[in-house]
PDB file of N, CA and C in Angstrom:
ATOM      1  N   UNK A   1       0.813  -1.182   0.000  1.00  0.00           N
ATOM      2  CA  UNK A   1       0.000   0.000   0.000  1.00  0.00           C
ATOM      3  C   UNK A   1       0.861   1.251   0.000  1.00  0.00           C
ATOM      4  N   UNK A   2       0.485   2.153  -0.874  1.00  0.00           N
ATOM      5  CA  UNK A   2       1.208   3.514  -1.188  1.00  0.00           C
ATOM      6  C   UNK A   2       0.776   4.703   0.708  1.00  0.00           C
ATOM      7  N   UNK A   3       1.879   4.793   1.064  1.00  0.00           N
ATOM      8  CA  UNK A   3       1.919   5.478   2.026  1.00  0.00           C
ATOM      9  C   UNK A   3       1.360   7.312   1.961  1.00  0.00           C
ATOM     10  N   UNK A   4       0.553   7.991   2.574  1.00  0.00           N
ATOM     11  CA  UNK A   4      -0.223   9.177   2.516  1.00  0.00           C
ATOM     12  C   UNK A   4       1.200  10.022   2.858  1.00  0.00           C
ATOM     13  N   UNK A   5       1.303  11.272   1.715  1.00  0.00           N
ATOM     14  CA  UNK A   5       2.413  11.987   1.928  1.00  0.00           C
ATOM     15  C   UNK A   5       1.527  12.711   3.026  1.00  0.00           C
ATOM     16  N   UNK A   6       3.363  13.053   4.709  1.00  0.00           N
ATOM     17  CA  UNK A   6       2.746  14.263   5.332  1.00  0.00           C
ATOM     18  C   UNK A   6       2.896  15.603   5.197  1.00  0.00           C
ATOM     19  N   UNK A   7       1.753  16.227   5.629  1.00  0.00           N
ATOM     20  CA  UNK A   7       2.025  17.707   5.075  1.00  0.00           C
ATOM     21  C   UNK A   7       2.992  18.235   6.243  1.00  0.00           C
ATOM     22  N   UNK A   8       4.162  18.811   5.537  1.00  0.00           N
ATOM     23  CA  UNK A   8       5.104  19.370   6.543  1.00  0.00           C
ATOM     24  C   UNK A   8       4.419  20.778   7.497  1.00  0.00           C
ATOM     25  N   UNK A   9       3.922  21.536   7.028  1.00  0.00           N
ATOM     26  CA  UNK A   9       2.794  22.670   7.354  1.00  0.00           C
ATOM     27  C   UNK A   9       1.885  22.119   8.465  1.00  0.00           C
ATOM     28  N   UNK A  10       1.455  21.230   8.180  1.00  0.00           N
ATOM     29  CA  UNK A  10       0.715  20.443   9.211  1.00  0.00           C
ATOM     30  C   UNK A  10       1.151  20.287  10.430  1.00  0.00           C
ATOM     31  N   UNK A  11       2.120  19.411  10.251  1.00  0.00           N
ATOM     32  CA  UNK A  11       2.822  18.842  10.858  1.00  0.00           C
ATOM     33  C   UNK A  11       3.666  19.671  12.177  1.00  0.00           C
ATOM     34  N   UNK A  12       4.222  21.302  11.794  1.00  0.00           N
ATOM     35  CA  UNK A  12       4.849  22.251  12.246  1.00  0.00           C
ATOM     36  C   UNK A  12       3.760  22.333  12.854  1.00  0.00           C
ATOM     37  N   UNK A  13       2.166  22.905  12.434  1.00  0.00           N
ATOM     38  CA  UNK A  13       1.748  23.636  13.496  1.00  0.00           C
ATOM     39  C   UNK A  13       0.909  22.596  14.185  1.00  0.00           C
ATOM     40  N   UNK A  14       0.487  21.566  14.098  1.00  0.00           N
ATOM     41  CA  UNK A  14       0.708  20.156  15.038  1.00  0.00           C
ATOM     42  C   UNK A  14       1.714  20.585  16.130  1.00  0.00           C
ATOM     43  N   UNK A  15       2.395  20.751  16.131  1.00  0.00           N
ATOM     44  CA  UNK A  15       3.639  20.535  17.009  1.00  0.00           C
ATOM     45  C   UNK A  15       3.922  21.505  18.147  1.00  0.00           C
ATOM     46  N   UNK A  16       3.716  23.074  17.206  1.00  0.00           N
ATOM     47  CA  UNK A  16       3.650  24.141  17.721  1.00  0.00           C
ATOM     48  C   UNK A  16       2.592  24.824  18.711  1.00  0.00           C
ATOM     49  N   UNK A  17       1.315  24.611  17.590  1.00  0.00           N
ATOM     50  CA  UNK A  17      -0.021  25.005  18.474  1.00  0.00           C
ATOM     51  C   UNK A  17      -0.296  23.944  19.331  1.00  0.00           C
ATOM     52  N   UNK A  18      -0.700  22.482  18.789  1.00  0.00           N
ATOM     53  CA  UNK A  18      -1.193  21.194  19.124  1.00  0.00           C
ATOM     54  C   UNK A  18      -2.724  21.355  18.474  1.00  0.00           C
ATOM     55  N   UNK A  19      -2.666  20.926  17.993  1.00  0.00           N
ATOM     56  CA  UNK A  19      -3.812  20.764  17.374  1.00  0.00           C
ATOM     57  C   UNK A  19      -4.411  19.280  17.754  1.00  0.00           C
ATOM     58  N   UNK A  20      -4.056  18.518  18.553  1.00  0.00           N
ATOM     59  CA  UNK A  20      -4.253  17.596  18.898  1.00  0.00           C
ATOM     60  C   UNK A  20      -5.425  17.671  19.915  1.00  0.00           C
ATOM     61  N   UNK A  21      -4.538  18.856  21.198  1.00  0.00           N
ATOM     62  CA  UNK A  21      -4.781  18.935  22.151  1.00  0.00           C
ATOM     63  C   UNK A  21      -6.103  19.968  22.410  1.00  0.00           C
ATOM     64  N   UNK A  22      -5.893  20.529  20.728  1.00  0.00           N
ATOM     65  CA  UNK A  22      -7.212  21.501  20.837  1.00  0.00           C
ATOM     66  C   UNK A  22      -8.501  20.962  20.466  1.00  0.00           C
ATOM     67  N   UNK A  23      -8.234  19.872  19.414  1.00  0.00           N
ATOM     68  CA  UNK A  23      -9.664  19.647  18.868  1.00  0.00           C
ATOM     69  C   UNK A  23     -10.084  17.902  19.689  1.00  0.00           C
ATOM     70  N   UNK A  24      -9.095  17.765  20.203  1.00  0.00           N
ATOM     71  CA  UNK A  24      -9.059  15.903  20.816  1.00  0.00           C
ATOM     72  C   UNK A  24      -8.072  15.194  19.905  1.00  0.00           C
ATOM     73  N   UNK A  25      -7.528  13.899  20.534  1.00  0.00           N
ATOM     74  CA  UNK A  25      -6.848  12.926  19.759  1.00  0.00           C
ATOM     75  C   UNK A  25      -7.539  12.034  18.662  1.00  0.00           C
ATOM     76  N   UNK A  26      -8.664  11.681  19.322  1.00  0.00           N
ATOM     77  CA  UNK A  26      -9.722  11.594  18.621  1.00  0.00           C
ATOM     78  C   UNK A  26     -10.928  12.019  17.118  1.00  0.00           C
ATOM     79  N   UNK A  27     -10.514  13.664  17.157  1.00  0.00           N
ATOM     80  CA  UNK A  27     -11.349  14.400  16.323  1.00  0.00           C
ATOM     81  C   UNK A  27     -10.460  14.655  15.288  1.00  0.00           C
ATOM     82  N   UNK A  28     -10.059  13.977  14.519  1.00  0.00           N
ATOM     83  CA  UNK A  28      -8.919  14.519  13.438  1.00  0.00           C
ATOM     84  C   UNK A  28      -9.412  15.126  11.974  1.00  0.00           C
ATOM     85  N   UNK A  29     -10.829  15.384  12.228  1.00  0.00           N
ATOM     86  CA  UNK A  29     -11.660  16.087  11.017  1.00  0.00           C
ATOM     87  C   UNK A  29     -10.569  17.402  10.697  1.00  0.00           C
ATOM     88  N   UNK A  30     -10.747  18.907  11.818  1.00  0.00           N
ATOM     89  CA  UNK A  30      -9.987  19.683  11.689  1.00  0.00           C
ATOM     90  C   UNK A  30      -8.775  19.216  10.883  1.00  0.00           C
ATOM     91  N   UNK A  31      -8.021  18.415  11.665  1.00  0.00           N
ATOM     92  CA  UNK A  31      -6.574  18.479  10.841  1.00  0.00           C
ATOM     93  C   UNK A  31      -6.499  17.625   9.574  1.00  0.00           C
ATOM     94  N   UNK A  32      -7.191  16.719   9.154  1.00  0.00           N
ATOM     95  CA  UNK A  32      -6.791  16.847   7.880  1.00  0.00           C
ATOM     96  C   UNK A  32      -7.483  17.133   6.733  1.00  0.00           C
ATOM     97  N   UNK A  33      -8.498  18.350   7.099  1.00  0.00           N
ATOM     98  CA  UNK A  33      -9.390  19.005   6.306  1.00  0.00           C
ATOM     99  C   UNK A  33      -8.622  20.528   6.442  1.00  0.00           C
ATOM    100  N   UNK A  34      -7.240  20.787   6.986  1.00  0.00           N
ATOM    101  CA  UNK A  34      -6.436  21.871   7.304  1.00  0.00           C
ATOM    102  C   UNK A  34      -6.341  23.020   6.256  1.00  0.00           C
ATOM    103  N   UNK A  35      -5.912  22.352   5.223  1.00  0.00           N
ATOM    104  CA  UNK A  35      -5.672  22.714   3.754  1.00  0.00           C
ATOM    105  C   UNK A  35      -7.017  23.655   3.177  1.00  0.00           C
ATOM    106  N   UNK A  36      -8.036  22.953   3.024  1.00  0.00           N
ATOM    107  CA  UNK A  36      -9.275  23.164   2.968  1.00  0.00           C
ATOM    108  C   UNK A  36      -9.758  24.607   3.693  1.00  0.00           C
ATOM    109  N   UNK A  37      -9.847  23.906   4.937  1.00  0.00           N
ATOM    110  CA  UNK A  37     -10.254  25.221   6.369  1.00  0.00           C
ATOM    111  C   UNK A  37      -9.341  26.786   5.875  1.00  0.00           C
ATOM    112  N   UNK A  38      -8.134  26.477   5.350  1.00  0.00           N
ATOM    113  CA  UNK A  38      -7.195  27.530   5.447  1.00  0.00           C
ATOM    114  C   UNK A  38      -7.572  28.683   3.805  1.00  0.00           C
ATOM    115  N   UNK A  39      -7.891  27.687   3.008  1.00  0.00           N
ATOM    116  CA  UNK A  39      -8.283  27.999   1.761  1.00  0.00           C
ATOM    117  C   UNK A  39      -9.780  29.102   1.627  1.00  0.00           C
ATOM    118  N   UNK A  40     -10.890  28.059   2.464  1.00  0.00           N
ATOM    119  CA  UNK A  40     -12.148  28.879   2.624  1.00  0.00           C
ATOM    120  C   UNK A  40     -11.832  30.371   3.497  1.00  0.00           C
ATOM    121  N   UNK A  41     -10.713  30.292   4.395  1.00  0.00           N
ATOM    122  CA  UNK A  41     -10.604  31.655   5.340  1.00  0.00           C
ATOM    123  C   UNK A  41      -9.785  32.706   4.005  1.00  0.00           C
ATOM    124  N   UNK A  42      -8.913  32.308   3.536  1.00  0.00           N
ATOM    125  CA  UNK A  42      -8.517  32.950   2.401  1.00  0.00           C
ATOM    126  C   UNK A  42      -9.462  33.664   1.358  1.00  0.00           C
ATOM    127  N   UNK A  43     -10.330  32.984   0.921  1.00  0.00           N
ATOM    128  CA  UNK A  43     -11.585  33.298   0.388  1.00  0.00           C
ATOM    129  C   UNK A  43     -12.235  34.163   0.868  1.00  0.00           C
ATOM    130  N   UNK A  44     -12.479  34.129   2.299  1.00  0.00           N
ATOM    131  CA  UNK A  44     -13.468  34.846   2.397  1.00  0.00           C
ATOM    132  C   UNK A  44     -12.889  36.249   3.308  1.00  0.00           C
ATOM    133  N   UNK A  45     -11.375  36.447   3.360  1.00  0.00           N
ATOM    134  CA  UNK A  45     -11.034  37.339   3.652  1.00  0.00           C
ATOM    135  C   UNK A  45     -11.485  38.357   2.494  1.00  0.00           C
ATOM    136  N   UNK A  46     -10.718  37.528   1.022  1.00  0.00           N
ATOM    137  CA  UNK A  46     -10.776  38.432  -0.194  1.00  0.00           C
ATOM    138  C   UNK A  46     -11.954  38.768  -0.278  1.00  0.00           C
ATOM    139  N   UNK A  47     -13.198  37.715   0.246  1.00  0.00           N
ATOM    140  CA  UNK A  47     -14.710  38.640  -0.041  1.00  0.00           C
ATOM    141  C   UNK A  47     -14.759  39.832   0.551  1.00  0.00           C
ATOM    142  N   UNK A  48     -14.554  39.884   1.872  1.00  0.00           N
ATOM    143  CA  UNK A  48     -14.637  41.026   2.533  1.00  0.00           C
ATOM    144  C   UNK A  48     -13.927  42.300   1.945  1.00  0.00           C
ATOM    145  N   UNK A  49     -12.667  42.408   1.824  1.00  0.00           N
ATOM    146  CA  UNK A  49     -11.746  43.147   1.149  1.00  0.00           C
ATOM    147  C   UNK A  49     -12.339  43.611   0.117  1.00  0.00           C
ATOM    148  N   UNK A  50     -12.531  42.958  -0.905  1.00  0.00           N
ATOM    149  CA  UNK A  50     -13.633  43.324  -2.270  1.00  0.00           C
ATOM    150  C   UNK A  50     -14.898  44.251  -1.625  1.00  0.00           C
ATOM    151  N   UNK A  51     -15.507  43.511  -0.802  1.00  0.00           N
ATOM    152  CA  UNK A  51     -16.720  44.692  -0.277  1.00  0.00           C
ATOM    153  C   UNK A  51     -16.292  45.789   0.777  1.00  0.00           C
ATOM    154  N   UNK A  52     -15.266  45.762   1.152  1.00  0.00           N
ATOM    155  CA  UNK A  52     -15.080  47.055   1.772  1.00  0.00           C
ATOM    156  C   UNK A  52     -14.448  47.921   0.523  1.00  0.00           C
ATOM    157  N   UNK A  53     -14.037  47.480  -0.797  1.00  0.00           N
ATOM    158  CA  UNK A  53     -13.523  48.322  -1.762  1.00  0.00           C
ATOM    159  C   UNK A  53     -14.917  48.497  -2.163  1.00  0.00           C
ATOM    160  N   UNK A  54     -15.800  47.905  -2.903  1.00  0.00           N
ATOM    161  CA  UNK A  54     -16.828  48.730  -3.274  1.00  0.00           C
ATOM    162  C   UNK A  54     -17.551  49.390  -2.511  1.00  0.00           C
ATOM    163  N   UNK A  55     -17.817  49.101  -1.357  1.00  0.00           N
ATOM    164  CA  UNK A  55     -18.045  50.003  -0.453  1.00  0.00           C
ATOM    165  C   UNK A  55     -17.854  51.453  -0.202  1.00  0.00           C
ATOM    166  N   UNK A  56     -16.340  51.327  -0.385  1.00  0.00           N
ATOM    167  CA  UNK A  56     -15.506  52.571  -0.446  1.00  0.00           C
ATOM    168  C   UNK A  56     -15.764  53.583  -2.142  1.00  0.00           C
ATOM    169  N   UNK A  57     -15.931  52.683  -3.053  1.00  0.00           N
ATOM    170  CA  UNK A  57     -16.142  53.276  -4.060  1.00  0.00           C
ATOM    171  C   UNK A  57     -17.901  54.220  -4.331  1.00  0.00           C
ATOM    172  N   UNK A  58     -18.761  53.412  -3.568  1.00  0.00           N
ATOM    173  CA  UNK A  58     -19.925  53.657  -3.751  1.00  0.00           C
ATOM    174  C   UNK A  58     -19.837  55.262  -3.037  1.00  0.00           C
ATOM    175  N   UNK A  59     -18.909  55.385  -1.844  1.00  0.00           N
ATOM    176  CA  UNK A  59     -19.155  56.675  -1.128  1.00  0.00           C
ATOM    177  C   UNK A  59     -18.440  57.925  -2.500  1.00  0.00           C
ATOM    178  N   UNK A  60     -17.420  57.483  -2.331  1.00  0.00           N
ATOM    179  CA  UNK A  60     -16.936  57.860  -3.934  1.00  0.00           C
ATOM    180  C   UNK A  60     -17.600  58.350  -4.816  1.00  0.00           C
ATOM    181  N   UNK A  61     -18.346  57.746  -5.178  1.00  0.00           N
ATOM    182  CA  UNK A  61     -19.290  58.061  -6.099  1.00  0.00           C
ATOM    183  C   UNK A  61     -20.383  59.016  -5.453  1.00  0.00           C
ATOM    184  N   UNK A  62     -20.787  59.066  -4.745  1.00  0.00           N
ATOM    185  CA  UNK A  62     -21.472  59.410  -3.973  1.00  0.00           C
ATOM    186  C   UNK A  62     -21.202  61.058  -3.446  1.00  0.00           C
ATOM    187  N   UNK A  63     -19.523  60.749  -3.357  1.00  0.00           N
ATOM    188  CA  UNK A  63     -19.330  62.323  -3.073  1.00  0.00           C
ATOM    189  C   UNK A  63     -19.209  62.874  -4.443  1.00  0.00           C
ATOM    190  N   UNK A  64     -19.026  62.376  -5.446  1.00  0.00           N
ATOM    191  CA  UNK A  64     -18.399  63.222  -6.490  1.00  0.00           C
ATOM    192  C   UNK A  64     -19.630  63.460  -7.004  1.00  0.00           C
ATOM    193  N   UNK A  65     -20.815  63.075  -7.197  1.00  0.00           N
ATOM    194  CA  UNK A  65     -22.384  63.129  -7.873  1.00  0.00           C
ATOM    195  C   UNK A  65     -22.740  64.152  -6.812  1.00  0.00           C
ATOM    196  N   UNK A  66     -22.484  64.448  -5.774  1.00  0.00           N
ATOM    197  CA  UNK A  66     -22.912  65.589  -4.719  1.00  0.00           C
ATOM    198  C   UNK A  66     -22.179  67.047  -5.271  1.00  0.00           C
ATOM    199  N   UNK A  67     -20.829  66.829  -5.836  1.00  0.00           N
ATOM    200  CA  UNK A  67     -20.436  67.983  -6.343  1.00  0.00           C
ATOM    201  C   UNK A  67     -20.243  68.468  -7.432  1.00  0.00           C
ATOM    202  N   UNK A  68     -20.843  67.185  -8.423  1.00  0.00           N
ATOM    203  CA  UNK A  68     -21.364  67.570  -9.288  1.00  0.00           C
ATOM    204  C   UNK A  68     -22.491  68.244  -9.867  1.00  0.00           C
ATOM    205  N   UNK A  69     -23.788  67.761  -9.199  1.00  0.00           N
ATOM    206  CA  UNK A  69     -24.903  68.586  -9.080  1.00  0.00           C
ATOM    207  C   UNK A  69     -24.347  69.806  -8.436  1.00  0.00           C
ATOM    208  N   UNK A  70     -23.840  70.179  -7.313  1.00  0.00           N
ATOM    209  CA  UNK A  70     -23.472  71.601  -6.777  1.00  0.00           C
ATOM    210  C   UNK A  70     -23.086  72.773  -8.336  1.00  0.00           C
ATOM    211  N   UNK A  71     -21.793  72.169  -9.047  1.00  0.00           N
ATOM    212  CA  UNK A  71     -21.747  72.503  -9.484  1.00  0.00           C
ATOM    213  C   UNK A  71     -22.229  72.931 -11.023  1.00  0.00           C
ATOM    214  N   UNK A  72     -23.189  72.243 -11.348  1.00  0.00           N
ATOM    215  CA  UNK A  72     -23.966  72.145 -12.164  1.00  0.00           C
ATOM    216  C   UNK A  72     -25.434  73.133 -12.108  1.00  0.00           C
ATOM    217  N   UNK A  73     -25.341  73.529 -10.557  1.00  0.00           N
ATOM    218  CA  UNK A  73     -26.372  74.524 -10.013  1.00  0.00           C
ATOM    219  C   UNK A  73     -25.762  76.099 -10.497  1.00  0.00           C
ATOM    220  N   UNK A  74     -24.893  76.208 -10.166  1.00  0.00           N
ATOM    221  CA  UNK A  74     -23.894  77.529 -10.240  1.00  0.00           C
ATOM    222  C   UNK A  74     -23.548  77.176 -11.750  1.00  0.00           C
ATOM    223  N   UNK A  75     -23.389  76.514 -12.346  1.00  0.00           N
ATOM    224  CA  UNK A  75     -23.517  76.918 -13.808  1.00  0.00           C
ATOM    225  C   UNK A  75     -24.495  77.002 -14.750  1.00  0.00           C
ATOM    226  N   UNK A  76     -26.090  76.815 -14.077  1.00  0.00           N
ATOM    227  CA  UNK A  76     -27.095  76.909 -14.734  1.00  0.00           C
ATOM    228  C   UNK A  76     -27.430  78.543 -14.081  1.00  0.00           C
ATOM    229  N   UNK A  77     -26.968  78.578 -12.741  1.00  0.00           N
ATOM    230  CA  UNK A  77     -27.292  80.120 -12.501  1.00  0.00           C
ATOM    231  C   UNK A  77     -26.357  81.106 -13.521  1.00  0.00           C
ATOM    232  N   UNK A  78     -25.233  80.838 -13.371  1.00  0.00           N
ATOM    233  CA  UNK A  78     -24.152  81.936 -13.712  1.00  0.00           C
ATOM    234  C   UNK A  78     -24.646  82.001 -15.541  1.00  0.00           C
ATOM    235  N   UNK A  79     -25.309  80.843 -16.296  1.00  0.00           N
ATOM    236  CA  UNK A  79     -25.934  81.063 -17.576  1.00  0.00           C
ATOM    237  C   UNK A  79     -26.795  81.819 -17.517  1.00  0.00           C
ATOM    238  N   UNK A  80     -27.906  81.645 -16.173  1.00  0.00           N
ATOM    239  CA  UNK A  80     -28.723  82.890 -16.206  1.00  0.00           C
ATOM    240  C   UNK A  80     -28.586  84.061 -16.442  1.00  0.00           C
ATOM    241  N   UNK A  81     -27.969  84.367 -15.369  1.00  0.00           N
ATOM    242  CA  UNK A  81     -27.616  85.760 -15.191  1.00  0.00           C
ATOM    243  C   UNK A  81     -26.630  86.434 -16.357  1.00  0.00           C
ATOM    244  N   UNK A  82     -26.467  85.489 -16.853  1.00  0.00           N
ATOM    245  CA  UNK A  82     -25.707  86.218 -18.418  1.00  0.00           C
ATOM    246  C   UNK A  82     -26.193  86.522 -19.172  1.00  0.00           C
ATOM    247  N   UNK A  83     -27.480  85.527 -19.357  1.00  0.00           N
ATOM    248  CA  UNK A  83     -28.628  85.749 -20.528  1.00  0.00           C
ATOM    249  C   UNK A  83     -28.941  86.708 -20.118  1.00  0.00           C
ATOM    250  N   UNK A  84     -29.574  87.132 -18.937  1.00  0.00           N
ATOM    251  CA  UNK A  84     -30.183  88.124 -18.463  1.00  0.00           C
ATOM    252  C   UNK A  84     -29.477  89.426 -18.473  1.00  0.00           C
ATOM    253  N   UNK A  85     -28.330  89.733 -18.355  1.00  0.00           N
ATOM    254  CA  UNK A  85     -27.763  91.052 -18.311  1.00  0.00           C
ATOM    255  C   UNK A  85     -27.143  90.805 -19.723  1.00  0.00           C
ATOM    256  N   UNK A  86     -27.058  89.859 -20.950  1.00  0.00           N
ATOM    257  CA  UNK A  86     -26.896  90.445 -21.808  1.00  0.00           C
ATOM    258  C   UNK A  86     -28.441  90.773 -22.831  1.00  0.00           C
ATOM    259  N   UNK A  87     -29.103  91.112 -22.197  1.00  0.00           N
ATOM    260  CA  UNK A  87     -30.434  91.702 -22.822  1.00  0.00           C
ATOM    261  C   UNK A  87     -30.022  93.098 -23.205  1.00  0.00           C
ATOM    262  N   UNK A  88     -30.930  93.751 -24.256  1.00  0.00           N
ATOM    263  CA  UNK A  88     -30.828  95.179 -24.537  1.00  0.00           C
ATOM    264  C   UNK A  88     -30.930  96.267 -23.357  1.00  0.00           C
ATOM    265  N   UNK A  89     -32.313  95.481 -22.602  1.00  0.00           N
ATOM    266  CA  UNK A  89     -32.830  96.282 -21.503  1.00  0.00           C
ATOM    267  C   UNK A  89     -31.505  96.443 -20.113  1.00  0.00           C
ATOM    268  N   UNK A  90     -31.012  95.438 -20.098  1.00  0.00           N
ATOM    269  CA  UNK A  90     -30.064  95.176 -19.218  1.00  0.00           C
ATOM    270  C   UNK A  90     -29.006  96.082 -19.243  1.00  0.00           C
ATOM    271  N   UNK A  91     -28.739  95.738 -20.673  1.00  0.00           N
ATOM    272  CA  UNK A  91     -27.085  96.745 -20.674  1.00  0.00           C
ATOM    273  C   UNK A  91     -27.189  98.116 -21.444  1.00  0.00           C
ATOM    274  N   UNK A  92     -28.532  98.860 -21.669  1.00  0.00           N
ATOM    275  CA  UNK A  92     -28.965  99.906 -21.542  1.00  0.00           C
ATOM    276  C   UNK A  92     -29.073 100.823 -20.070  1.00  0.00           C
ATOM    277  N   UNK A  93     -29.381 100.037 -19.118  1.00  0.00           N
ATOM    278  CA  UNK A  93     -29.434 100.047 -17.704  1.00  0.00           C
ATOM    279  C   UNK A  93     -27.966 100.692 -17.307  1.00  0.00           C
ATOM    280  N   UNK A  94     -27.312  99.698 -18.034  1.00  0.00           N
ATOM    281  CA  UNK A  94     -25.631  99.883 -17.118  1.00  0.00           C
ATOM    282  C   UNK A  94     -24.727 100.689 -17.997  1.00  0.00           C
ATOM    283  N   UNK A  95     -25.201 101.566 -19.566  1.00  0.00           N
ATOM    284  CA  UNK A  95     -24.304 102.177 -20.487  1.00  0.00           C
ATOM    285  C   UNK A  95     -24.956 103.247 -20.068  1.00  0.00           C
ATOM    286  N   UNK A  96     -26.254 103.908 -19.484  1.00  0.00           N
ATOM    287  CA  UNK A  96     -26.720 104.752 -18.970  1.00  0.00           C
ATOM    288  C   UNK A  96     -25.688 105.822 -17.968  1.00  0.00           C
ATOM    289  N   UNK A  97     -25.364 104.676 -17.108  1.00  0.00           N
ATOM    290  CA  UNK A  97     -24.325 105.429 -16.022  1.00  0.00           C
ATOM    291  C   UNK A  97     -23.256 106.209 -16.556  1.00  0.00           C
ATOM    292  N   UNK A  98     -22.556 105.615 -17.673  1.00  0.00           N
ATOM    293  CA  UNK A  98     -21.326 106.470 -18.550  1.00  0.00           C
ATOM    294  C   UNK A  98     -21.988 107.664 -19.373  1.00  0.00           C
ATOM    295  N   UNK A  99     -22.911 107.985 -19.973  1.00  0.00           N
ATOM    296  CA  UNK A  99     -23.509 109.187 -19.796  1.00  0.00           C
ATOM    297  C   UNK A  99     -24.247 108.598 -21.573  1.00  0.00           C
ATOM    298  N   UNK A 100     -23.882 107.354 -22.021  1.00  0.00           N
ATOM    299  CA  UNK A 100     -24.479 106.861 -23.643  1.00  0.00           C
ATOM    300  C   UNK A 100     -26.145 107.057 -23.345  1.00  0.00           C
ATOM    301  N   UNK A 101     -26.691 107.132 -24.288  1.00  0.00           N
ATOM    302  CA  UNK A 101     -28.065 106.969 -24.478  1.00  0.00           C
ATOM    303  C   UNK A 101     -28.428 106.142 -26.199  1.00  0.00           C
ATOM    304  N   UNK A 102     -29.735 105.766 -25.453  1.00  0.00           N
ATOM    305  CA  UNK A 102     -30.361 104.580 -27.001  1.00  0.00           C
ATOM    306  C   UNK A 102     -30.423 105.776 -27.947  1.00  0.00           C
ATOM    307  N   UNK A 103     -30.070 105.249 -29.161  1.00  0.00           N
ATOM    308  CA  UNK A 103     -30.662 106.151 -30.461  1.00  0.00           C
ATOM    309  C   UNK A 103     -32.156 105.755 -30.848  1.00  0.00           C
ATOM    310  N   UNK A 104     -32.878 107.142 -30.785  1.00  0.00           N
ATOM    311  CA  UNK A 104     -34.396 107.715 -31.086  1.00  0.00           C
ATOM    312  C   UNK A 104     -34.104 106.561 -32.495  1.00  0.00           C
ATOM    313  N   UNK A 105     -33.793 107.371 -33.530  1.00  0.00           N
ATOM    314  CA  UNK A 105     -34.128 107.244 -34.950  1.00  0.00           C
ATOM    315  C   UNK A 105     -33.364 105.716 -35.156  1.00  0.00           C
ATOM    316  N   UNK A 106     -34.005 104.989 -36.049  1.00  0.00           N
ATOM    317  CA  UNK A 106     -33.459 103.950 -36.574  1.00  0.00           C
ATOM    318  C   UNK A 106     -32.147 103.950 -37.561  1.00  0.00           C
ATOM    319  N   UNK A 107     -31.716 102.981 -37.623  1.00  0.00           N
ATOM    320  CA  UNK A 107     -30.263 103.431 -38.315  1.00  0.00           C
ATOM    321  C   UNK A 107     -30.850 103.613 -40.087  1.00  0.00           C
ATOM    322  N   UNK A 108     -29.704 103.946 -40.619  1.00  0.00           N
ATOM    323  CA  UNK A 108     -29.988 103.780 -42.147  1.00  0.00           C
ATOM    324  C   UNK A 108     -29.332 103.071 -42.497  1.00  0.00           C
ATOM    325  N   UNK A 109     -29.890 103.101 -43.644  1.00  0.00           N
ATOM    326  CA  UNK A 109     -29.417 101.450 -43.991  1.00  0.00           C
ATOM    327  C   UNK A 109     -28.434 102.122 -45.511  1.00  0.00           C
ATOM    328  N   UNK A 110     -27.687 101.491 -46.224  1.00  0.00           N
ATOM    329  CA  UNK A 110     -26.883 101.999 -46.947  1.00  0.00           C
ATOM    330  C   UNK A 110     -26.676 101.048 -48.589  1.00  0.00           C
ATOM    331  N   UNK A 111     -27.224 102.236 -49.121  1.00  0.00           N
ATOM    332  CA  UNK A 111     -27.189 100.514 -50.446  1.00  0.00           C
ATOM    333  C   UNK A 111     -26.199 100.927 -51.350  1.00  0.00           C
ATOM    334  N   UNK A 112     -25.814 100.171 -51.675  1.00  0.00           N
ATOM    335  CA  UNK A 112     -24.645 100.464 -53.079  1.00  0.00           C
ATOM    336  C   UNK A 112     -24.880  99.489 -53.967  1.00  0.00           C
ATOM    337  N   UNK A 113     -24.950 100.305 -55.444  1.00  0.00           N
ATOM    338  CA  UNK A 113     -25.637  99.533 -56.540  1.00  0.00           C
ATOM    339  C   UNK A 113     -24.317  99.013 -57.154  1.00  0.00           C
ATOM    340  N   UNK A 114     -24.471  97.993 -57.728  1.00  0.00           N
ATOM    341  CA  UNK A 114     -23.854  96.805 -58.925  1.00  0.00           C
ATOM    342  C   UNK A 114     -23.200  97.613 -59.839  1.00  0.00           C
ATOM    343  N   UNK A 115     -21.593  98.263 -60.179  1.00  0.00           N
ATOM    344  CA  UNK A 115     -21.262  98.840 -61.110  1.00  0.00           C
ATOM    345  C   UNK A 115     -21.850  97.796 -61.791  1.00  0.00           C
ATOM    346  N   UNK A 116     -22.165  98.487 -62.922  1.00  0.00           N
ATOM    347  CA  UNK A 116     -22.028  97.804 -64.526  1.00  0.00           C
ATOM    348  C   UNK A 116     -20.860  98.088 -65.178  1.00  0.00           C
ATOM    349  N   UNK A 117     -20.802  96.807 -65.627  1.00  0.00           N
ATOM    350  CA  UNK A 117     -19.575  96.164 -66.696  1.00  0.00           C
ATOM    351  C   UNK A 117     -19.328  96.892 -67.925  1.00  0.00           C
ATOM    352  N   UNK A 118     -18.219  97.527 -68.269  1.00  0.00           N
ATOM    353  CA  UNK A 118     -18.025  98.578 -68.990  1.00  0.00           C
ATOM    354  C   UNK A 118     -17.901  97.378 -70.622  1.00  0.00           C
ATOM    355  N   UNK A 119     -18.408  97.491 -71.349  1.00  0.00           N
ATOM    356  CA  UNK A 119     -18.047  97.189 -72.968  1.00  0.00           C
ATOM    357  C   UNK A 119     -16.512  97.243 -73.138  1.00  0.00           C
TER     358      UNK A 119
END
């Protein structure tokens, strides 16, 4: 009969912790399901890790969509107020103060006819 290789890993912390003495002489499920046990804790560290990163990303997101709308407020105002003071009425208001005034009469208009083509 082919002899069961031992796991040296095992074996060390057998020795070190006792794993004997922790689970019984008797109960040898733990130890040679070791491999296994050590694998699923591995696993499910990385689950955690993964959800504290998206986690972290969701706030992320979260802050940057907060200052985005902010700023998306102040640039729908600051469009306002441009439209609005660049109106006629607006900046008639504010060329007033320098001493300009609107012209009464409409402008003229200026036509210049098509020389004709000399023979």
């Amino acid at each position: 009969m082919k002899k069961k290789r031992e796991n040296r890993l095992l074996n060390y912390l057998n020795n070190t912790i006792g794993f004997e003495r922790l689970f019984g002489e008797d109960n040898a499920w733990p130890i040679k399901h070791f491999d296994r046990i050590m694998w699923i804790s591995f696993l499910l560290i990385l689950y955690i890790g993964f959800n504290h990163n998206a986690e972290r990303l969701v706030r992320n997101i979260q802050r940057v969509k907060a200052v985005v709308d902010e700023k998306r407020a102040k640039y729908m105002t600051l469009q306002a107020d441009f439209k609005k003071s660049s109106k006629q009425s607006e900046i008639s208001k504010q060329v007033i103060a320098t001493g300009l005034t609107e012209p009464v009469t409409p402008p003229l208009k200026i036509v210049v006819k098509p020389e004709e083509p000399q023979p």
